[in-house]
Protein backbone atom coordinates (compact mmCIF):
# COMPACT_ATOMS: atom_id res chain seq x y z
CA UNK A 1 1.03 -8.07 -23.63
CA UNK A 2 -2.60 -7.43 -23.29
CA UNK A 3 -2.37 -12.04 -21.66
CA UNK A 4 0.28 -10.23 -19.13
CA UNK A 5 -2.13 -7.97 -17.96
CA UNK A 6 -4.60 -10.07 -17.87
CA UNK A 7 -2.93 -12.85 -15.36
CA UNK A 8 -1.22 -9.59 -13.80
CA UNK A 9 -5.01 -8.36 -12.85
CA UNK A 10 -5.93 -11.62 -11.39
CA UNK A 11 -3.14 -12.22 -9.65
CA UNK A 12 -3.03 -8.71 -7.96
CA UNK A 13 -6.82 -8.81 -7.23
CA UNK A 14 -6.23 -12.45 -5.51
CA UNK A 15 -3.52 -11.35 -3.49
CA UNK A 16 -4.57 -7.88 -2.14
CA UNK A 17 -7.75 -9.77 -1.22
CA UNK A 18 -5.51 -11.47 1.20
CA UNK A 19 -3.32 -8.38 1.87
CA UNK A 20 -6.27 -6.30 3.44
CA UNK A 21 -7.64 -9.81 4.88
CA UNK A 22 -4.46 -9.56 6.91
CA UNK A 23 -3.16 -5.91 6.68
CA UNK A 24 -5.54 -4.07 8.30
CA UNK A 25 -5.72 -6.72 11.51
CA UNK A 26 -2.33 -6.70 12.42
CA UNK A 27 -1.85 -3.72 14.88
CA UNK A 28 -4.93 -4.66 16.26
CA UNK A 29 -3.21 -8.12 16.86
CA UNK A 30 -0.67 -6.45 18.42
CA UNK A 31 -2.47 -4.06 20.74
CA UNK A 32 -4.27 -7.04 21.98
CA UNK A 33 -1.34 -9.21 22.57
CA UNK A 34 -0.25 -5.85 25.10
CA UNK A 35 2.34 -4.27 22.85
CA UNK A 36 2.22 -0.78 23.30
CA UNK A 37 2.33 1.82 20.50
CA UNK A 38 5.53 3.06 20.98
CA UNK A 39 6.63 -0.76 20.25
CA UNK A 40 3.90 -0.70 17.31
CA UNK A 41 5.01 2.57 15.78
CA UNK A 42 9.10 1.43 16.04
CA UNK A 43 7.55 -2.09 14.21
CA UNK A 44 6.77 -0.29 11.10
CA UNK A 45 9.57 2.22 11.32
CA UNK A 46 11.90 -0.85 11.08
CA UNK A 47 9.48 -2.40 8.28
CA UNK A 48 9.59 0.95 6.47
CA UNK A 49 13.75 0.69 6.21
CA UNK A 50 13.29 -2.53 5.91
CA UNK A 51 11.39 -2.60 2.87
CA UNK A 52 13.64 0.19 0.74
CA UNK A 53 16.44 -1.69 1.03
CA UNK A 54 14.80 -5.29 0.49
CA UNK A 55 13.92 -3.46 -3.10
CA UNK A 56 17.59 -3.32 -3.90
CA UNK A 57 18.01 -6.58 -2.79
CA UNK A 58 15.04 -7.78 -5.19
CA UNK A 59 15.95 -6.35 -8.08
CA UNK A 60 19.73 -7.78 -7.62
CA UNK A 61 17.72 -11.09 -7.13
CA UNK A 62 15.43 -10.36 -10.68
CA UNK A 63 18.68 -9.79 -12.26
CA UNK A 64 19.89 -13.09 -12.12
CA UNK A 65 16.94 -14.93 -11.25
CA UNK A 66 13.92 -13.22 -13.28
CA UNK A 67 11.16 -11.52 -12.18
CA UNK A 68 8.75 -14.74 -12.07
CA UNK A 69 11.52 -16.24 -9.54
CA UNK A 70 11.24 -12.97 -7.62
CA UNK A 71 7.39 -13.37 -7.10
CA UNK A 72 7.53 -16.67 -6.02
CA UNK A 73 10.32 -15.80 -3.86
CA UNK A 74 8.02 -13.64 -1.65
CA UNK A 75 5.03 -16.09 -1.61
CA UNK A 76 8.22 -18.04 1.39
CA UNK A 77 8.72 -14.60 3.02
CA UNK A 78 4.77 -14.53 3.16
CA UNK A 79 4.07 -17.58 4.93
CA UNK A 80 7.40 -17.06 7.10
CA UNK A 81 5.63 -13.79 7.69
CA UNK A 82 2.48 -15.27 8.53
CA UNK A 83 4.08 -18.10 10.83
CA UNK A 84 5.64 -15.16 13.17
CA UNK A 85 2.23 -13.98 13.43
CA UNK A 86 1.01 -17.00 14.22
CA UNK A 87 3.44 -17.90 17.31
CA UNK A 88 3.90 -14.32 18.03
CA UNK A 89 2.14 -15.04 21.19
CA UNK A 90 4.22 -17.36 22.78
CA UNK A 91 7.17 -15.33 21.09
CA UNK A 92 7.07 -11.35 21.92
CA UNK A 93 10.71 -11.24 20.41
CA UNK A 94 9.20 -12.44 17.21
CA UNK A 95 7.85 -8.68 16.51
CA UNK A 96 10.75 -7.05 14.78
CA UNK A 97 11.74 -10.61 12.61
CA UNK A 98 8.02 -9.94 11.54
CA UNK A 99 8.83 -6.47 10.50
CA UNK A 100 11.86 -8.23 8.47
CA UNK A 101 10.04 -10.76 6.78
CA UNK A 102 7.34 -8.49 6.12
CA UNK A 103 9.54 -6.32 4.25
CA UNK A 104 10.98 -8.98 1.91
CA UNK A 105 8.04 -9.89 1.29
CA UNK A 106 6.34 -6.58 0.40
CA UNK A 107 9.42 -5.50 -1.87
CA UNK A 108 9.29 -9.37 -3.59
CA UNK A 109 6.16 -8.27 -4.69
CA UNK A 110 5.62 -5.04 -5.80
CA UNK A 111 9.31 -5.11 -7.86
CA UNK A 112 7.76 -7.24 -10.45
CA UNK A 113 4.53 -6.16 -10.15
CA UNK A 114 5.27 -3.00 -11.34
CA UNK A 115 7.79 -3.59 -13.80
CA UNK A 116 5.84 -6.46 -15.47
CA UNK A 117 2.39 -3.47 -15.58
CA UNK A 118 4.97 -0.68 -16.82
CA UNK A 119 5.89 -2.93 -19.18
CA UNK A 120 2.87 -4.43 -20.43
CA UNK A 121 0.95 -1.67 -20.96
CA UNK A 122 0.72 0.63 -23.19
CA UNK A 123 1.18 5.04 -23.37
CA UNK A 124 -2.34 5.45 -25.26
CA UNK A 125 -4.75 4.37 -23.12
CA UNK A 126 -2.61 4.08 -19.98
CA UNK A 127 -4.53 5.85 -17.41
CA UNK A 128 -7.28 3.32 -18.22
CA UNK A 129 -4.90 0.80 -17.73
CA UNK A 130 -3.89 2.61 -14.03
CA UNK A 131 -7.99 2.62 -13.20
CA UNK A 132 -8.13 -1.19 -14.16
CA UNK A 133 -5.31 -2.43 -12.21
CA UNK A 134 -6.70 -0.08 -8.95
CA UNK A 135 -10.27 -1.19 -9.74
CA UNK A 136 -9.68 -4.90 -9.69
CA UNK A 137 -7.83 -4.37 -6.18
CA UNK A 138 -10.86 -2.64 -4.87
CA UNK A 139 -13.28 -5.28 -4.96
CA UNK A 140 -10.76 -7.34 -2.36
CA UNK A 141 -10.88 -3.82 -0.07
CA UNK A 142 -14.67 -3.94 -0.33
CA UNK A 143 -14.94 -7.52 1.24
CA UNK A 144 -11.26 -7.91 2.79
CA UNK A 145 -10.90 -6.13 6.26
CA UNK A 146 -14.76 -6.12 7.47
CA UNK A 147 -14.30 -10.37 6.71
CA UNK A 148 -10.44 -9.93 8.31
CA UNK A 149 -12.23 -8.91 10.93
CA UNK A 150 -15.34 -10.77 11.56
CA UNK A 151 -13.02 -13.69 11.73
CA UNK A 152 -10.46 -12.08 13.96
CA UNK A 153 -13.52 -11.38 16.70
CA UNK A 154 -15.31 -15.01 16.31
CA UNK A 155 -12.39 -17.45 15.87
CA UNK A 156 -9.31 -15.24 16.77
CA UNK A 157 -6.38 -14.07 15.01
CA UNK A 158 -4.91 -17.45 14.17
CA UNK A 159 -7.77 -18.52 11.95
CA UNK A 160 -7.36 -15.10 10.09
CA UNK A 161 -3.98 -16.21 9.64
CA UNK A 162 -4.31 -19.42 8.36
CA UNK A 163 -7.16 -18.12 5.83
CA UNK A 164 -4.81 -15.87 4.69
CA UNK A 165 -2.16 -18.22 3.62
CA UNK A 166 -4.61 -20.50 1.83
CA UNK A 167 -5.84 -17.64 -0.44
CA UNK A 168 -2.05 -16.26 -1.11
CA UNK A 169 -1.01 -20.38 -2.06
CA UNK A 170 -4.00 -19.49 -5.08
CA UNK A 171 -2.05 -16.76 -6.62
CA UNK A 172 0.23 -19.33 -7.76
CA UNK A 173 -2.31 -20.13 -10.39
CA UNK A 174 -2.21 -16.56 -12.16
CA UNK A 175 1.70 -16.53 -10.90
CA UNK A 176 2.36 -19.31 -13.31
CA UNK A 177 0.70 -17.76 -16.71
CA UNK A 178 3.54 -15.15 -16.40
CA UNK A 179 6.21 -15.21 -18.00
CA UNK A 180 9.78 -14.15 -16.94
CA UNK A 181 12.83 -12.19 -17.83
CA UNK A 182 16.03 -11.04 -16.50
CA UNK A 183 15.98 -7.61 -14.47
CA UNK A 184 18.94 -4.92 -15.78
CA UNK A 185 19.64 -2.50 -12.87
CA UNK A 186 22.78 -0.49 -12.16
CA UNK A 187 22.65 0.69 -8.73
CA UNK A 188 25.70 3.02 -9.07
CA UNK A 189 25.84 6.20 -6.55
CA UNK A 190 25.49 8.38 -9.52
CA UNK A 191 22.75 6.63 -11.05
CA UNK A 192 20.62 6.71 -7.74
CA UNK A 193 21.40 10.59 -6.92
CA UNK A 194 20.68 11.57 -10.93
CA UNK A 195 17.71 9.77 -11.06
CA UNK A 196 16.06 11.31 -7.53
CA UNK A 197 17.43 14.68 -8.75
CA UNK A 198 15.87 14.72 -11.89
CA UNK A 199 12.53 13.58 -10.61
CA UNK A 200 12.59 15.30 -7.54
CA UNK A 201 9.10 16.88 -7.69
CA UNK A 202 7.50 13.87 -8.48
CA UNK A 203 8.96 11.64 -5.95
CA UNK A 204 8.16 14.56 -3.42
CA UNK A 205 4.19 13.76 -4.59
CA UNK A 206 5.32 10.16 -3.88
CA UNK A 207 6.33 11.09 0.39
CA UNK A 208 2.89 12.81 0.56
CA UNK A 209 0.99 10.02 -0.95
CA UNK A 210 2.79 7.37 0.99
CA UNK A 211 2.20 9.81 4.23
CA UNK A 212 -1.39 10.13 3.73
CA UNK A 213 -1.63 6.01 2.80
CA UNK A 214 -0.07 4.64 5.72
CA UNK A 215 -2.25 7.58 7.83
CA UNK A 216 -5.39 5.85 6.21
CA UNK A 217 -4.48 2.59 6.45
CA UNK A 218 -2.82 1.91 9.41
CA UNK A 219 -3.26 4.98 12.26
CA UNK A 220 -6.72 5.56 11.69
CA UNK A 221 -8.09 2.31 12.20
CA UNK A 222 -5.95 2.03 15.05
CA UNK A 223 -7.31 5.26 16.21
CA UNK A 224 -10.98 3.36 15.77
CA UNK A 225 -10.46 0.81 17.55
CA UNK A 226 -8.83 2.53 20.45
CA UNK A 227 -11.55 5.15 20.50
CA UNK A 228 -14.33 2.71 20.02
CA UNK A 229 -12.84 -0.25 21.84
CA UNK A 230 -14.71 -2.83 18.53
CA UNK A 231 -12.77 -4.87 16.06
CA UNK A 232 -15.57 -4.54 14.01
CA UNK A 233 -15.31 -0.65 13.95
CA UNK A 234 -11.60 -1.23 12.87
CA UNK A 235 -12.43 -3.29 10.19
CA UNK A 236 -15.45 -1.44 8.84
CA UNK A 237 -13.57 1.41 8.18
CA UNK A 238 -10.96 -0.24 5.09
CA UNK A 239 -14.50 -1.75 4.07
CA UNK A 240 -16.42 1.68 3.70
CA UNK A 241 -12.95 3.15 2.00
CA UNK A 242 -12.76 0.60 -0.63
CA UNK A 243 -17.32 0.92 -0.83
CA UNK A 244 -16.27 4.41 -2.24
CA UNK A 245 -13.27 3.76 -4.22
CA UNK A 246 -14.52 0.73 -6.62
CA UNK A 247 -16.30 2.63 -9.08
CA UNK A 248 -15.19 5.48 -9.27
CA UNK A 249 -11.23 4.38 -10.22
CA UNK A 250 -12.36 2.60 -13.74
CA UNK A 251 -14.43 6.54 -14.39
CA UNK A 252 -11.12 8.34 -13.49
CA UNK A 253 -8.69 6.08 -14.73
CA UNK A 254 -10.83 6.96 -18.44
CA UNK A 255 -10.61 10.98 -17.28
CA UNK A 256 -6.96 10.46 -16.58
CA UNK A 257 -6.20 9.76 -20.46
CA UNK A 258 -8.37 12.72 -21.47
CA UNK A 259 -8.23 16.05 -18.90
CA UNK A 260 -5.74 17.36 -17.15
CA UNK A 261 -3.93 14.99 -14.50
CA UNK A 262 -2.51 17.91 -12.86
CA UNK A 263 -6.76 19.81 -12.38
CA UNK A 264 -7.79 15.94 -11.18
CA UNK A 265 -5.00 15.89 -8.21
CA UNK A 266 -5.42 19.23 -6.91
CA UNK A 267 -9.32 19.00 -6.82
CA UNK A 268 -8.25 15.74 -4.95
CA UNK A 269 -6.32 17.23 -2.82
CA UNK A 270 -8.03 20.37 -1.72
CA UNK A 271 -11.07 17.58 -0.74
CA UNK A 272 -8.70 15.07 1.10
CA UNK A 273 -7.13 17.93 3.26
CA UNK A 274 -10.99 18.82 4.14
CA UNK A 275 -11.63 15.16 4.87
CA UNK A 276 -8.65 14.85 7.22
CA UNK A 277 -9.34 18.22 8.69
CA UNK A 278 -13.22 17.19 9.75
CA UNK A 279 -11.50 13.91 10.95
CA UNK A 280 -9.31 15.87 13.34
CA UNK A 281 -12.05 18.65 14.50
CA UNK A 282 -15.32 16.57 14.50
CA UNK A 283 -16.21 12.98 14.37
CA UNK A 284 -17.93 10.08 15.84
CA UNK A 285 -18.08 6.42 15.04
CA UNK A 286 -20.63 6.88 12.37
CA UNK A 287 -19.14 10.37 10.52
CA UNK A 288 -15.65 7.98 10.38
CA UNK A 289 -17.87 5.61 7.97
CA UNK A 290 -19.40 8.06 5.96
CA UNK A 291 -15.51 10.24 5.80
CA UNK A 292 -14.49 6.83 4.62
CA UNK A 293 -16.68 6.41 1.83
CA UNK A 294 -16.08 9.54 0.67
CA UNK A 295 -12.44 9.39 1.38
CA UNK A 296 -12.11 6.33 -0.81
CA UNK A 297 -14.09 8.18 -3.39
CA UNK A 298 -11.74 10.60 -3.18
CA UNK A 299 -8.30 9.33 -2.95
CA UNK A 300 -9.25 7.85 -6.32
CA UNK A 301 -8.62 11.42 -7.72
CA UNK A 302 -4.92 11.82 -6.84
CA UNK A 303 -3.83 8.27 -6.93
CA UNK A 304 -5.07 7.53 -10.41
CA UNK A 305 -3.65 10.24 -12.04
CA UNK A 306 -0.45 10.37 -9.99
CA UNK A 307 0.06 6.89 -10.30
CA UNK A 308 -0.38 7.16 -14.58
CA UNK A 309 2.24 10.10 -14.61
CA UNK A 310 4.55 7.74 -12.71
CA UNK A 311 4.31 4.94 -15.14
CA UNK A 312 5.06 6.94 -17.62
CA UNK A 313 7.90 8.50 -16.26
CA UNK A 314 8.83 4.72 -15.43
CA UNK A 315 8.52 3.66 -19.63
CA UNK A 316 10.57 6.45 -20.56
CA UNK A 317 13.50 5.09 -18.34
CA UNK A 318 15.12 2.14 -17.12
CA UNK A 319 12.17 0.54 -15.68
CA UNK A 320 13.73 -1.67 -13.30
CA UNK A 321 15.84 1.31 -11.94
CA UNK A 322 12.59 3.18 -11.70
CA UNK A 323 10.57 1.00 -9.72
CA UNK A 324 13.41 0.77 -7.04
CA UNK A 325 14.03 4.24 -6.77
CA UNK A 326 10.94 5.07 -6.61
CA UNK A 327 10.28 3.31 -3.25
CA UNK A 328 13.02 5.57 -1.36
CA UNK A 329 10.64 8.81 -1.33
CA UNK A 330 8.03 6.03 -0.73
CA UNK A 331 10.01 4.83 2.06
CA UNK A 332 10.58 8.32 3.61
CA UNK A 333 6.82 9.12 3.49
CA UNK A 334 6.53 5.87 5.99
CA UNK A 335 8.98 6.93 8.15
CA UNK A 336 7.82 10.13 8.63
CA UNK A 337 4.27 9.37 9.50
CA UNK A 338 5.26 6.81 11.94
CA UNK A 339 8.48 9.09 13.71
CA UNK A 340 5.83 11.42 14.04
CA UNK A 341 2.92 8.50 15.58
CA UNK A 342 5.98 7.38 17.24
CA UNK A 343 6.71 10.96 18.93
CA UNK A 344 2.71 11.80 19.65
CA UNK A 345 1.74 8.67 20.56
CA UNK A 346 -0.92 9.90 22.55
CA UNK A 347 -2.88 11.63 20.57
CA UNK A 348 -2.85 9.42 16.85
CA UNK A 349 -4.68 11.94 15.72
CA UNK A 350 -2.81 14.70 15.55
CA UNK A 351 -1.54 12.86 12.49
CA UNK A 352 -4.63 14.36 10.74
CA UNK A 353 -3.40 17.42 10.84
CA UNK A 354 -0.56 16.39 9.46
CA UNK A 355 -1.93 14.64 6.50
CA UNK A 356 -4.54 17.26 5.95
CA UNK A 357 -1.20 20.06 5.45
CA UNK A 358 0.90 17.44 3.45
CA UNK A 359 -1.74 17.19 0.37
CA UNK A 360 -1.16 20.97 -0.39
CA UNK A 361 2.01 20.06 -1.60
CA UNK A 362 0.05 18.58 -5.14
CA UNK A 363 -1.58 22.06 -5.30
CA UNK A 364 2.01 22.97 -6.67
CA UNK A 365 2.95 19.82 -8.36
């Protein structure tokens, strides 16, 4: 188990390191290519349903395939992925097919990631376990986006794209030390409705955190860089949010196993809701670095401990079942925060607001 985790850790650190190299870039790609944001915001609408029901899809392809085929699966919707990205340019139509691919790819990975963790580790110790898989992801959203986009402003887009493809080809080294087994998932009506019924407060929590993620990690720096006009500003931000986040997960991820999960995400909370609140009603370039530190410092309090009651939620059930569920309340969280982008599109930040009332909700989890 504890050799799982291990190659599990270094494959997950290698390819998030790519993910924010990318991620964080990408509607800035598009603004500059002259989409608009009403094209941008129906782009991840469609790559939110998209990615729900390309979860189903992978877990009908782990059950007869395995989850090691699964993850190798989405290392070819990657690189189709990144190819649309790359001719995008000379291809507008290309935008939606990239919201496809990008789905596949996103639900080809985090299927098995998830199951393979919930199954590899272990209840004592577990929100240690949490901290350790966040922490090793951090160090890639330290370096990731301000490097995404340093080489976005001095070589272009395409370069970023092409760097990001060599360093997801690596994670086939850690991809092979896993080993593989068959998925068992009954997707039955019944099943689906039981299992969202009985965990209905939880994977409530789950629409506000995927809310507030996607307004983190996708409006906001495309509120930067359209209120500061740099790249650079755009980038910083992810880097400053993952500057706060690093150290502090391992510390929580220990507190997790020993206080109250419940005290951790409503302290969380209460401080997020300020944070987005300030963001709304007063900021300039340099209070959006300093939010973000603290932000990331943050966030480290609700995800941590969330994220531990959800594996173990996910080890006391079908685990495969679980893990698919679980991304329809995920799912809805996305499409809410970009319907409303979508219908405000001038004035992103208004989203704020939004985020800043929707992590009340864990006051009362």
């Amino acid at each position: 188990m504890k050799k799982q985790l291990r190659a599990l850790y270094a494959l997950h650190s290698i390819d998030l390191f790519a993910s924010f190299l990318v991620g964080i870039m990408v509607p800035i790609y598009f603004i500059s290519l002259g989409f608009s944001l009403v094209q941008i915001f129906t782009y991840f609408i469609v790559l939110s349903v998209s990615i729900v029901l390309a979860f189903f899809l992978a877990g009908y392809f782990a059950t007869f395939l395995g989850l090691k085929a699964c993850l190798i699966a989405r290392l070819i919707f990657q690189f189709i992925r990144l190819a649309f990205l790359f001719y995008l340019p000379s291809s507008p139509w290309l935008l939606f097919p990239i919201a496809l691919a990008n789905g596949l790819q996103v639900a080809f990975y985090w299927f098995p990631v998830h199951v393979i963790f919930s199954q590899s580790s272990t209840n004592k110790g577990l929100g240690k376990e949490v901290g350790k898989f966040n922490a090793y992801s951090k160090i890639g959203a330290v370096i990731a986006p301000l490097t995404g986009a340093l080489i976005s402003a001095s070589l272009g887009f395409k370069y970023l794209f092409l760097s990001g493809a060599v360093i997801f080809l690596i994670t086939i080294i850690p991809l092979s030390l896993l080993t593989s087994r068959l998925s068992r998932i009954n997707f039955h009506p019944s099943v689906i409705l039981g299992m969202l019924k009985k965990y209905r407060r939880l994977f409530a929590g789950m629409i506000v955190q995927s809310f507030s993620a996607e307004a983190e990690g996708v409006l906001l720096p495309i509120f930067i860089f359209l209120t500061f006009g740099s790249i650079i500003s755009a980038g910083s931000i992810g880097t400053f949010a993952g500057l706060g986040g690093i150290l502090f997960t391992l510390f929580v991820g220990l507190m997790a196993d020993q206080y109250s999960r419940k005290n951790l995400l409503k302290w969380g909370a209460v401080i997020m809701s300020l944070i987005w609140l300030i963001r709304y009603f007063y900021a300039n370039e340099i209070s959006y670095y300093v939010l973000s530190i603290v932000a990331g410092f943050i966030t480290i309090l609700i995800s941590i401990p969330f994220d531990t009651i959800g594996y173990n939620v996910a080890k006391s059930e079908n685990i495969d079942e679980f893990i698919v569920f679980r991304e329809i309340p995920i799912a809805l969280g996305r499409l809410l925060i970009y319907s409303l982008a979508l219908a405000i599109t001038l004035k992103i930040n208004y989203s704020f607001l939004m985020a800043a009332i929707a992590h009340i909700y864990y006051l009362f989890l």
